[in-house]
Structures are given as C-alpha cells and as structure tokens.
C-alpha atoms as a PDB file:
ATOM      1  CA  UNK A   1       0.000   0.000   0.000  1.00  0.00           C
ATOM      2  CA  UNK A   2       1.860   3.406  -1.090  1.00  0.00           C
ATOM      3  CA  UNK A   3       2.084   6.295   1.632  1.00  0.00           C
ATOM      4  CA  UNK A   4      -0.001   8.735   0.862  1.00  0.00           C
ATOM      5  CA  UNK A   5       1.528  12.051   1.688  1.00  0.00           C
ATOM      6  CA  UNK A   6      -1.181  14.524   3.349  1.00  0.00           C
ATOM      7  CA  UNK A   7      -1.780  17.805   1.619  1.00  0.00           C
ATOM      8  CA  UNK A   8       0.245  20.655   3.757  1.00  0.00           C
ATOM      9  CA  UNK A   9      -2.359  22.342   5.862  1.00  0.00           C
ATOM     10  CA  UNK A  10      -2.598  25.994   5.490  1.00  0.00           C
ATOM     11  CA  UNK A  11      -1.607  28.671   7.407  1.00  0.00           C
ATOM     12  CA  UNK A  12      -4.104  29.970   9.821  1.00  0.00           C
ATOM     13  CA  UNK A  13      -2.819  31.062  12.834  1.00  0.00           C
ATOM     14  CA  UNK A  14      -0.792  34.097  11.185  1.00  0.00           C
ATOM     15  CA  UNK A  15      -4.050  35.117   9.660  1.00  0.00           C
ATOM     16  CA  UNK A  16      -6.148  34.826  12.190  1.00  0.00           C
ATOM     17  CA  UNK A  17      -3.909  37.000  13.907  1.00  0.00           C
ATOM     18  CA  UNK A  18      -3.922  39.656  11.116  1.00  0.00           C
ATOM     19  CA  UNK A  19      -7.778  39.421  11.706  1.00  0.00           C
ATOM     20  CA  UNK A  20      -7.894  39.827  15.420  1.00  0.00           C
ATOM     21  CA  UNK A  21      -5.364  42.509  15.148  1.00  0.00           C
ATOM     22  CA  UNK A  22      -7.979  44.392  12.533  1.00  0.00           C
ATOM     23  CA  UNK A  23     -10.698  43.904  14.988  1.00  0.00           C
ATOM     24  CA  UNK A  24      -8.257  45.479  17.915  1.00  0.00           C
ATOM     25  CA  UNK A  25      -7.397  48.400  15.635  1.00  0.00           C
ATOM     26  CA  UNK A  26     -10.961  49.045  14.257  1.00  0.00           C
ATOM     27  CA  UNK A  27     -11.833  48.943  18.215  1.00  0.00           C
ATOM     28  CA  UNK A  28      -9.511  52.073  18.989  1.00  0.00           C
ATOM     29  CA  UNK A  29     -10.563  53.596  15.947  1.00  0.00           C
ATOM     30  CA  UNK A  30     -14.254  53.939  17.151  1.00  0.00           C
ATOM     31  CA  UNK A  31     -13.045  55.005  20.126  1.00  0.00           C
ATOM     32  CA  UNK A  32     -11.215  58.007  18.133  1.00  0.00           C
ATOM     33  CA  UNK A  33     -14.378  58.328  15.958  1.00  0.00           C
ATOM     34  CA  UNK A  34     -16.074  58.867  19.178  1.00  0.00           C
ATOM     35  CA  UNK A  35     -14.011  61.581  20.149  1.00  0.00           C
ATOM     36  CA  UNK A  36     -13.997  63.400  17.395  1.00  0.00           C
ATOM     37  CA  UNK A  37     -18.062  63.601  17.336  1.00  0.00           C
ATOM     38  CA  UNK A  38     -17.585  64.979  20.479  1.00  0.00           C
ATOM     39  CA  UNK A  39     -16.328  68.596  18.405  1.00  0.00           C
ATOM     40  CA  UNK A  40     -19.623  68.019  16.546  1.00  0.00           C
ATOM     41  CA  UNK A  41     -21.867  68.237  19.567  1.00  0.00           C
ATOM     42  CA  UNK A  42     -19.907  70.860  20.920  1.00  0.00           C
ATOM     43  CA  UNK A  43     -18.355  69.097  23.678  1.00  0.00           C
ATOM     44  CA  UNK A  44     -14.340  69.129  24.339  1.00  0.00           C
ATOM     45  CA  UNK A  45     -12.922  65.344  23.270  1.00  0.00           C
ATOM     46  CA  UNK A  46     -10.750  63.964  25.833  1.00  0.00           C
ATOM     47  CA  UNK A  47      -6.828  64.822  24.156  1.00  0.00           C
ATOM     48  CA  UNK A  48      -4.818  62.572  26.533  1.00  0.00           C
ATOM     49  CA  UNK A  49      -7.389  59.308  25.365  1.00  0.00           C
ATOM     50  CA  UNK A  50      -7.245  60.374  21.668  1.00  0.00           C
ATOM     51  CA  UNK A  51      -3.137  60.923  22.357  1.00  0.00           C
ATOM     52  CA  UNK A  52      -3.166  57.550  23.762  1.00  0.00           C
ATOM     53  CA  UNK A  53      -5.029  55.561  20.483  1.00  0.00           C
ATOM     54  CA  UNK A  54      -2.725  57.291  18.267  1.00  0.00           C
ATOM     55  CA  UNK A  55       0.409  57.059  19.918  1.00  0.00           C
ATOM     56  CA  UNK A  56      -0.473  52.761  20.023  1.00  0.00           C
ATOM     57  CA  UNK A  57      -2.014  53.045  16.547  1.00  0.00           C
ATOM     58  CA  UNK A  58       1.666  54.942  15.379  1.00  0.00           C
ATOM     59  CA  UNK A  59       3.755  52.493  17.612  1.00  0.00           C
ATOM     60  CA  UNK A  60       2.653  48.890  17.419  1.00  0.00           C
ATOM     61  CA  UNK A  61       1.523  48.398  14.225  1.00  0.00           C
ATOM     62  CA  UNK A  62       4.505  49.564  12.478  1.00  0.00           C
ATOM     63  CA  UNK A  63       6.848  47.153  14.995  1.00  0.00           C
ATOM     64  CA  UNK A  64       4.366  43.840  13.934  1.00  0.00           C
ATOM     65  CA  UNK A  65       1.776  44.272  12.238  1.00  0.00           C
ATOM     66  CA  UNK A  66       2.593  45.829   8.990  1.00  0.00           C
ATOM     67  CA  UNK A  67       5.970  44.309   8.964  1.00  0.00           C
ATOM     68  CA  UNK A  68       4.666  41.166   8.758  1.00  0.00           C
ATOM     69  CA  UNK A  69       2.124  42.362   5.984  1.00  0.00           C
ATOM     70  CA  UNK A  70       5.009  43.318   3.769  1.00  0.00           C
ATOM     71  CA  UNK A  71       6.494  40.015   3.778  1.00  0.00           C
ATOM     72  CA  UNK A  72       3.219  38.417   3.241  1.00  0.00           C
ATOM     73  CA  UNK A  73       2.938  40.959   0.456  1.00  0.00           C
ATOM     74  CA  UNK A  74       6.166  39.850  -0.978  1.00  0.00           C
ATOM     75  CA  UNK A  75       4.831  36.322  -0.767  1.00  0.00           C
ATOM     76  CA  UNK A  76       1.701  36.846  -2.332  1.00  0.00           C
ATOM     77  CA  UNK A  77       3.667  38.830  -5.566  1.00  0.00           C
ATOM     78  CA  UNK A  78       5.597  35.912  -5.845  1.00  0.00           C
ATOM     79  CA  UNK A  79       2.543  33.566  -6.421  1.00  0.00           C
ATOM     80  CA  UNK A  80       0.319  36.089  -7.325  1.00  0.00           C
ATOM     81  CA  UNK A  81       1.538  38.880 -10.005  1.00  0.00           C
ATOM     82  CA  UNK A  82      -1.757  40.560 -10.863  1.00  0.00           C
ATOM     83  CA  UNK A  83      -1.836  41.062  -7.170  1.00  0.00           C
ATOM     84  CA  UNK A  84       0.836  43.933  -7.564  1.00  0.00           C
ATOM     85  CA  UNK A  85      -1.065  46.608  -7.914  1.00  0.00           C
ATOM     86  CA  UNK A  86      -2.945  46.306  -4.736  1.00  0.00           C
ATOM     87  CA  UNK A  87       0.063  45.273  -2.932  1.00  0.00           C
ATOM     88  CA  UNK A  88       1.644  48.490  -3.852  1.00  0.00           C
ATOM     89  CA  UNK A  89      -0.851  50.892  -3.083  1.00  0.00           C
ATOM     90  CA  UNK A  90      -1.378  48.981   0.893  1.00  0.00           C
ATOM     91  CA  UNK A  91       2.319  49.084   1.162  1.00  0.00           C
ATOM     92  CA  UNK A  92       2.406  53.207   0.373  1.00  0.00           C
ATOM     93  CA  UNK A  93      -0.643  53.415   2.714  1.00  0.00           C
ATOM     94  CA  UNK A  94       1.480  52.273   5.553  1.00  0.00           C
ATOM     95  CA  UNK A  95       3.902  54.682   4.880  1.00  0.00           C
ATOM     96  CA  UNK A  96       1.083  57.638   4.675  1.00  0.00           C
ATOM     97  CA  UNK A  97      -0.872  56.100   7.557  1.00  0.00           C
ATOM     98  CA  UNK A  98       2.912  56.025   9.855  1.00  0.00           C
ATOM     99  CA  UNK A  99       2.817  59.868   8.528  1.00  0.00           C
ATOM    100  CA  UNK A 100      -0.554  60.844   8.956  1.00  0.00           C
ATOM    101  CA  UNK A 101      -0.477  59.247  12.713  1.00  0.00           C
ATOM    102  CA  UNK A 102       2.562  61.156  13.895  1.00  0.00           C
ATOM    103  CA  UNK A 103       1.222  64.321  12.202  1.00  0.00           C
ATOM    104  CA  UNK A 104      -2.091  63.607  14.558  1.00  0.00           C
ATOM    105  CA  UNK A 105       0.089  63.042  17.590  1.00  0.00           C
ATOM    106  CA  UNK A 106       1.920  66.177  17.381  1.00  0.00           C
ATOM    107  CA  UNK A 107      -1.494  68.100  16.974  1.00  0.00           C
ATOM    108  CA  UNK A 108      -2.744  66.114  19.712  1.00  0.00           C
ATOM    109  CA  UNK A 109       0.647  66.592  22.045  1.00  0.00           C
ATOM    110  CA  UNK A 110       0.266  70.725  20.805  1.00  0.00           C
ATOM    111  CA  UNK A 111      -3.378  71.080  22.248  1.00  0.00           C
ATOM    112  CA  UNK A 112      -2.057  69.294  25.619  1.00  0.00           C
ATOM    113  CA  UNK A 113       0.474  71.549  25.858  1.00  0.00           C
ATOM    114  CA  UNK A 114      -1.195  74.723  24.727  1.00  0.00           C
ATOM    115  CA  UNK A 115       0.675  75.396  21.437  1.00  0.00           C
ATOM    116  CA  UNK A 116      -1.972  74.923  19.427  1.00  0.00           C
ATOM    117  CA  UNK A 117      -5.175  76.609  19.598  1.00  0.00           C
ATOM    118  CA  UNK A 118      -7.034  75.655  16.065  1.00  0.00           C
ATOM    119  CA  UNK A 119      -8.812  72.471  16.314  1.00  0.00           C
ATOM    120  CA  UNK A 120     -10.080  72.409  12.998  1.00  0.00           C
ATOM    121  CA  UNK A 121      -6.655  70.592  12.052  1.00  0.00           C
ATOM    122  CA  UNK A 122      -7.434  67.854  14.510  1.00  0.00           C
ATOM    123  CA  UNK A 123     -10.643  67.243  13.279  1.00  0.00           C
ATOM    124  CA  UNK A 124      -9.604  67.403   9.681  1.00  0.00           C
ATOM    125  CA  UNK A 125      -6.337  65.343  10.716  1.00  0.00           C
ATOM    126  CA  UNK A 126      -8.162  62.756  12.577  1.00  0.00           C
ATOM    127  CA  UNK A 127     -11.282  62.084  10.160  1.00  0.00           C
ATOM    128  CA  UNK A 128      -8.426  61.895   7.139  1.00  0.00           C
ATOM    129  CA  UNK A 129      -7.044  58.963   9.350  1.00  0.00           C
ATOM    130  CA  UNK A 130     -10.104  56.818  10.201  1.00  0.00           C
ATOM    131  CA  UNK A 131     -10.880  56.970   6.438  1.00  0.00           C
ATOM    132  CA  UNK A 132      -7.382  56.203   6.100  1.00  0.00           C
ATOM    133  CA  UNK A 133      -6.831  53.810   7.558  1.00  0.00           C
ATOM    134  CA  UNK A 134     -10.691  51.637   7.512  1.00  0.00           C
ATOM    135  CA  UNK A 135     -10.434  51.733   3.752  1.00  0.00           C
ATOM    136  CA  UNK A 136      -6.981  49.674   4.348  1.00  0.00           C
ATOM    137  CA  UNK A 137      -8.593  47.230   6.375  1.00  0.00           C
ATOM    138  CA  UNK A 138     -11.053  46.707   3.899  1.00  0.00           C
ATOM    139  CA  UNK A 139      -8.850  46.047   1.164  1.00  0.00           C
ATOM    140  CA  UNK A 140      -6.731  43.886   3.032  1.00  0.00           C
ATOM    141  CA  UNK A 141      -9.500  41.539   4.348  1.00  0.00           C
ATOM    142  CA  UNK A 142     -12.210  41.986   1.175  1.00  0.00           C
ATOM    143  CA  UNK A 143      -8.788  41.276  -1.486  1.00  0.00           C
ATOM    144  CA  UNK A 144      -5.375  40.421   0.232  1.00  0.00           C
ATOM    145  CA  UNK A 145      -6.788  37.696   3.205  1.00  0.00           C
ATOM    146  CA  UNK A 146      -8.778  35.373   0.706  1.00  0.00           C
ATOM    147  CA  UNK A 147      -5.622  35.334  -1.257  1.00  0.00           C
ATOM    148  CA  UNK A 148      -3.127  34.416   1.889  1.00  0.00           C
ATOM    149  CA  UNK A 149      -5.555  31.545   2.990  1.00  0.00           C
ATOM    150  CA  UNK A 150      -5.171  30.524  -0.428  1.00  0.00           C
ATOM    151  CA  UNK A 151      -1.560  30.861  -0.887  1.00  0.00           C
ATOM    152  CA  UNK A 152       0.335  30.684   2.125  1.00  0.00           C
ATOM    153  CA  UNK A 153       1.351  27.643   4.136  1.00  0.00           C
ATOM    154  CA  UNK A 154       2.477  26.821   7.167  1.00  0.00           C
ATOM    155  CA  UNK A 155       6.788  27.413   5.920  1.00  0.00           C
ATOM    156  CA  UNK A 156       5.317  30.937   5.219  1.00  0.00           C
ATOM    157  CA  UNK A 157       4.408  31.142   8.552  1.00  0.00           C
ATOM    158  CA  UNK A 158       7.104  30.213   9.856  1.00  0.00           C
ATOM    159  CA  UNK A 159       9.746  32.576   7.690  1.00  0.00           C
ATOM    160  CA  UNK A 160       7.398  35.494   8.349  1.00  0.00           C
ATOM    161  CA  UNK A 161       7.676  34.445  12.066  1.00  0.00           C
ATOM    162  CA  UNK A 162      11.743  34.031  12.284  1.00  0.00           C
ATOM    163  CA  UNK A 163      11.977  37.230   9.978  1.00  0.00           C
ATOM    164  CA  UNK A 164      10.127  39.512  12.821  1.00  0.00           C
ATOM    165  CA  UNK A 165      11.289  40.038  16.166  1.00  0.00           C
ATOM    166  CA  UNK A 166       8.910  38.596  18.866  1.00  0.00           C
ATOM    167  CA  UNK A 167       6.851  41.682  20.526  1.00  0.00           C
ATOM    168  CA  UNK A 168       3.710  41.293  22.501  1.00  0.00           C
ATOM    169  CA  UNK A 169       0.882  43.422  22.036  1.00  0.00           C
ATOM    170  CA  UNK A 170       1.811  46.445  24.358  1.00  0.00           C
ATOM    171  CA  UNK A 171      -2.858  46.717  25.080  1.00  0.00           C
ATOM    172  CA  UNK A 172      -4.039  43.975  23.816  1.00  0.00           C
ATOM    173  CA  UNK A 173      -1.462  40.885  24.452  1.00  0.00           C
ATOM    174  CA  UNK A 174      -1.453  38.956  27.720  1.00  0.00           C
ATOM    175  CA  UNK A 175       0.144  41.956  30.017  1.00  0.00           C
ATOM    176  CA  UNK A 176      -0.864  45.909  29.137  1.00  0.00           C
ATOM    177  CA  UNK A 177       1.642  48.079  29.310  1.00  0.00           C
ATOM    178  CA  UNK A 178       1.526  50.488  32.143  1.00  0.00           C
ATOM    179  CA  UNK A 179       1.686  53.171  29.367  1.00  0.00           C
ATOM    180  CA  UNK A 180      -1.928  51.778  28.014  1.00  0.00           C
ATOM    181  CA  UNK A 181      -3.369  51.241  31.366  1.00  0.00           C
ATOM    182  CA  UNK A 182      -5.504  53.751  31.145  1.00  0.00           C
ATOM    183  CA  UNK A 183      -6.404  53.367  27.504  1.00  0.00           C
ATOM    184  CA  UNK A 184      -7.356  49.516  28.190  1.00  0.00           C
ATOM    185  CA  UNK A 185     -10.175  50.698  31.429  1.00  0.00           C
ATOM    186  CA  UNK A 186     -11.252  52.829  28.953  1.00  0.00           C
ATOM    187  CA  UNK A 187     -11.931  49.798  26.081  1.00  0.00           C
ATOM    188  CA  UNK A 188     -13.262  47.745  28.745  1.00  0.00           C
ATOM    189  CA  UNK A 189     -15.902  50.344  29.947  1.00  0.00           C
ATOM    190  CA  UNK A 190     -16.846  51.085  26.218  1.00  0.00           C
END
C-alpha cells in the first residue's frame, strides 16, 4: 500500500492573527471616531485618550503588524503577479498612515500643551485617518486575506515568524503596558 503524503495544511494562525489585530485596531478607531463627534456636539474630546489611540495606533503596528504584511505581500507577488497593484498601493498606505499618525500626535501633544489653539486641524487630521486607515482594512481583508488563505502555508508562517522580532501586544497581548493602562479601562468600559 503506497504512503499517501497529506496535503500541507494551510496557514491559519498568522491570519487569524492579522484578523484579530484588525478587529483590535478598528476597536480604537471607534473610540477616536467617538471623540472626534464629540467637536460636533460641541463638547471638548478627551486629548490625553485620543493621544493615547494614536500614539499605540503609530507604535505597534509599524513594529508587527505591517511588517509582517510586507512580507506576506512579498509572498503573495511571488505567487500572485496581478496582485501587484494592490500590494503596492497597501504598502504606500502604511507609509502615509505612519505619517498621517505622527502628524495627529503632534497636533494632539500641541493642544495638551497649549501650542496649538485651532482644532479644525485635529478634526480634519483625525477624520483623514479613520478613512485612512478603515479603507486599508477593507482592502486587506475583502482582497489580500482570501488570497493568503489561499496561498500561504504553514513554511510561510514560519519565515514570516523568524523574519520579525517577537513583541507582545503592548494593550491587547497577555500583560498591558503600564503606558496603556488607562487606555485599556477605557476599552473595557466602552
């Protein structure tokens, strides 16, 4: 009887993380959204919570999560050359989002420390963001996910893995940073 050699399994675990990481982000970003309506209605936003989204949403994703994009990017190219296109407008985005962010944080930081008085750039700022930075998401899980599950296998995995340095989730891994303390009572009570 010949050995039959079992079809490699796919790669799940790295893109179920991608997905639980969107969920995580789209989380803070409501919370941001939030804030921002509060200019609408006339009331002040809270600056320190709307500091402490962006400063995660500039810090962690650009030490994991979109580095481990790219190389899934570069995988899927490989496989998958019509893909290009796509792949090379998300990969600019992260470099406009990474801009756009730390533009946001220094408006924020300015209003905290009263050297900026004009909100309107805040609210402009932080509405070009959300946009921003959904419309990513989208694309990513409507175009590039379905093509990963497809494409990807477990040795993937694994490269993308030993490529990336190991960092827990500084709000949402196992331990919160003190940093995000506050910022995590806040997600819970939301």
């Amino acid at each position: 009887m010949p050995i039959r050699s079992k079809p490699e399994p796919e790669m799940p675990d790295a893109l179920t993380l991608w997905r639980a990481e969107h969920v995580n982000f789209a989380r803070l970003l409501d919370l941001l959204e939030r804030q921002l309506a509060s200019f609408r209605e006339g009331d002040a936003p809270d600056y320190e919570l709307m500091l402490e989204i962006m400063y995660y949403m500039t810090h962690y994703p650009y030490v994991m999560h979109h580095p481990k994009e790219d190389l899934v990017f570069a995988r899927i190219r490989e496989r998958e050359p019509s893909a290009g296109t796509t792949i090379d407008r998300l990969t600019g985005e992260h470099a406009t989002l990474r801009r756009d962010g730390q533009e946001l944080v220094q408006e924020l930081d300015g209003v905290l420390d009263g050297s900026i008085t004009s909100l309107e750039r805040i609210k402009e700022a932080g509405r070009d963001y959300l946009t921003t930075f959904r419309e990513h998401m989208r694309v990513e899980e409507s175009e590039i996910l379905p093509l990963a599950a497809r494409m990807l296998r477990p040795v993937d995995g694994a490269a993308i893995e030993a490529a990336i340095r190991q960092f827990q989730d500084p709000l949402f891994g196992p331990r919160t940073e003190q940093r995000y303390a506050a910022l995590a009572r806040h997600i819970q009570r939301a």
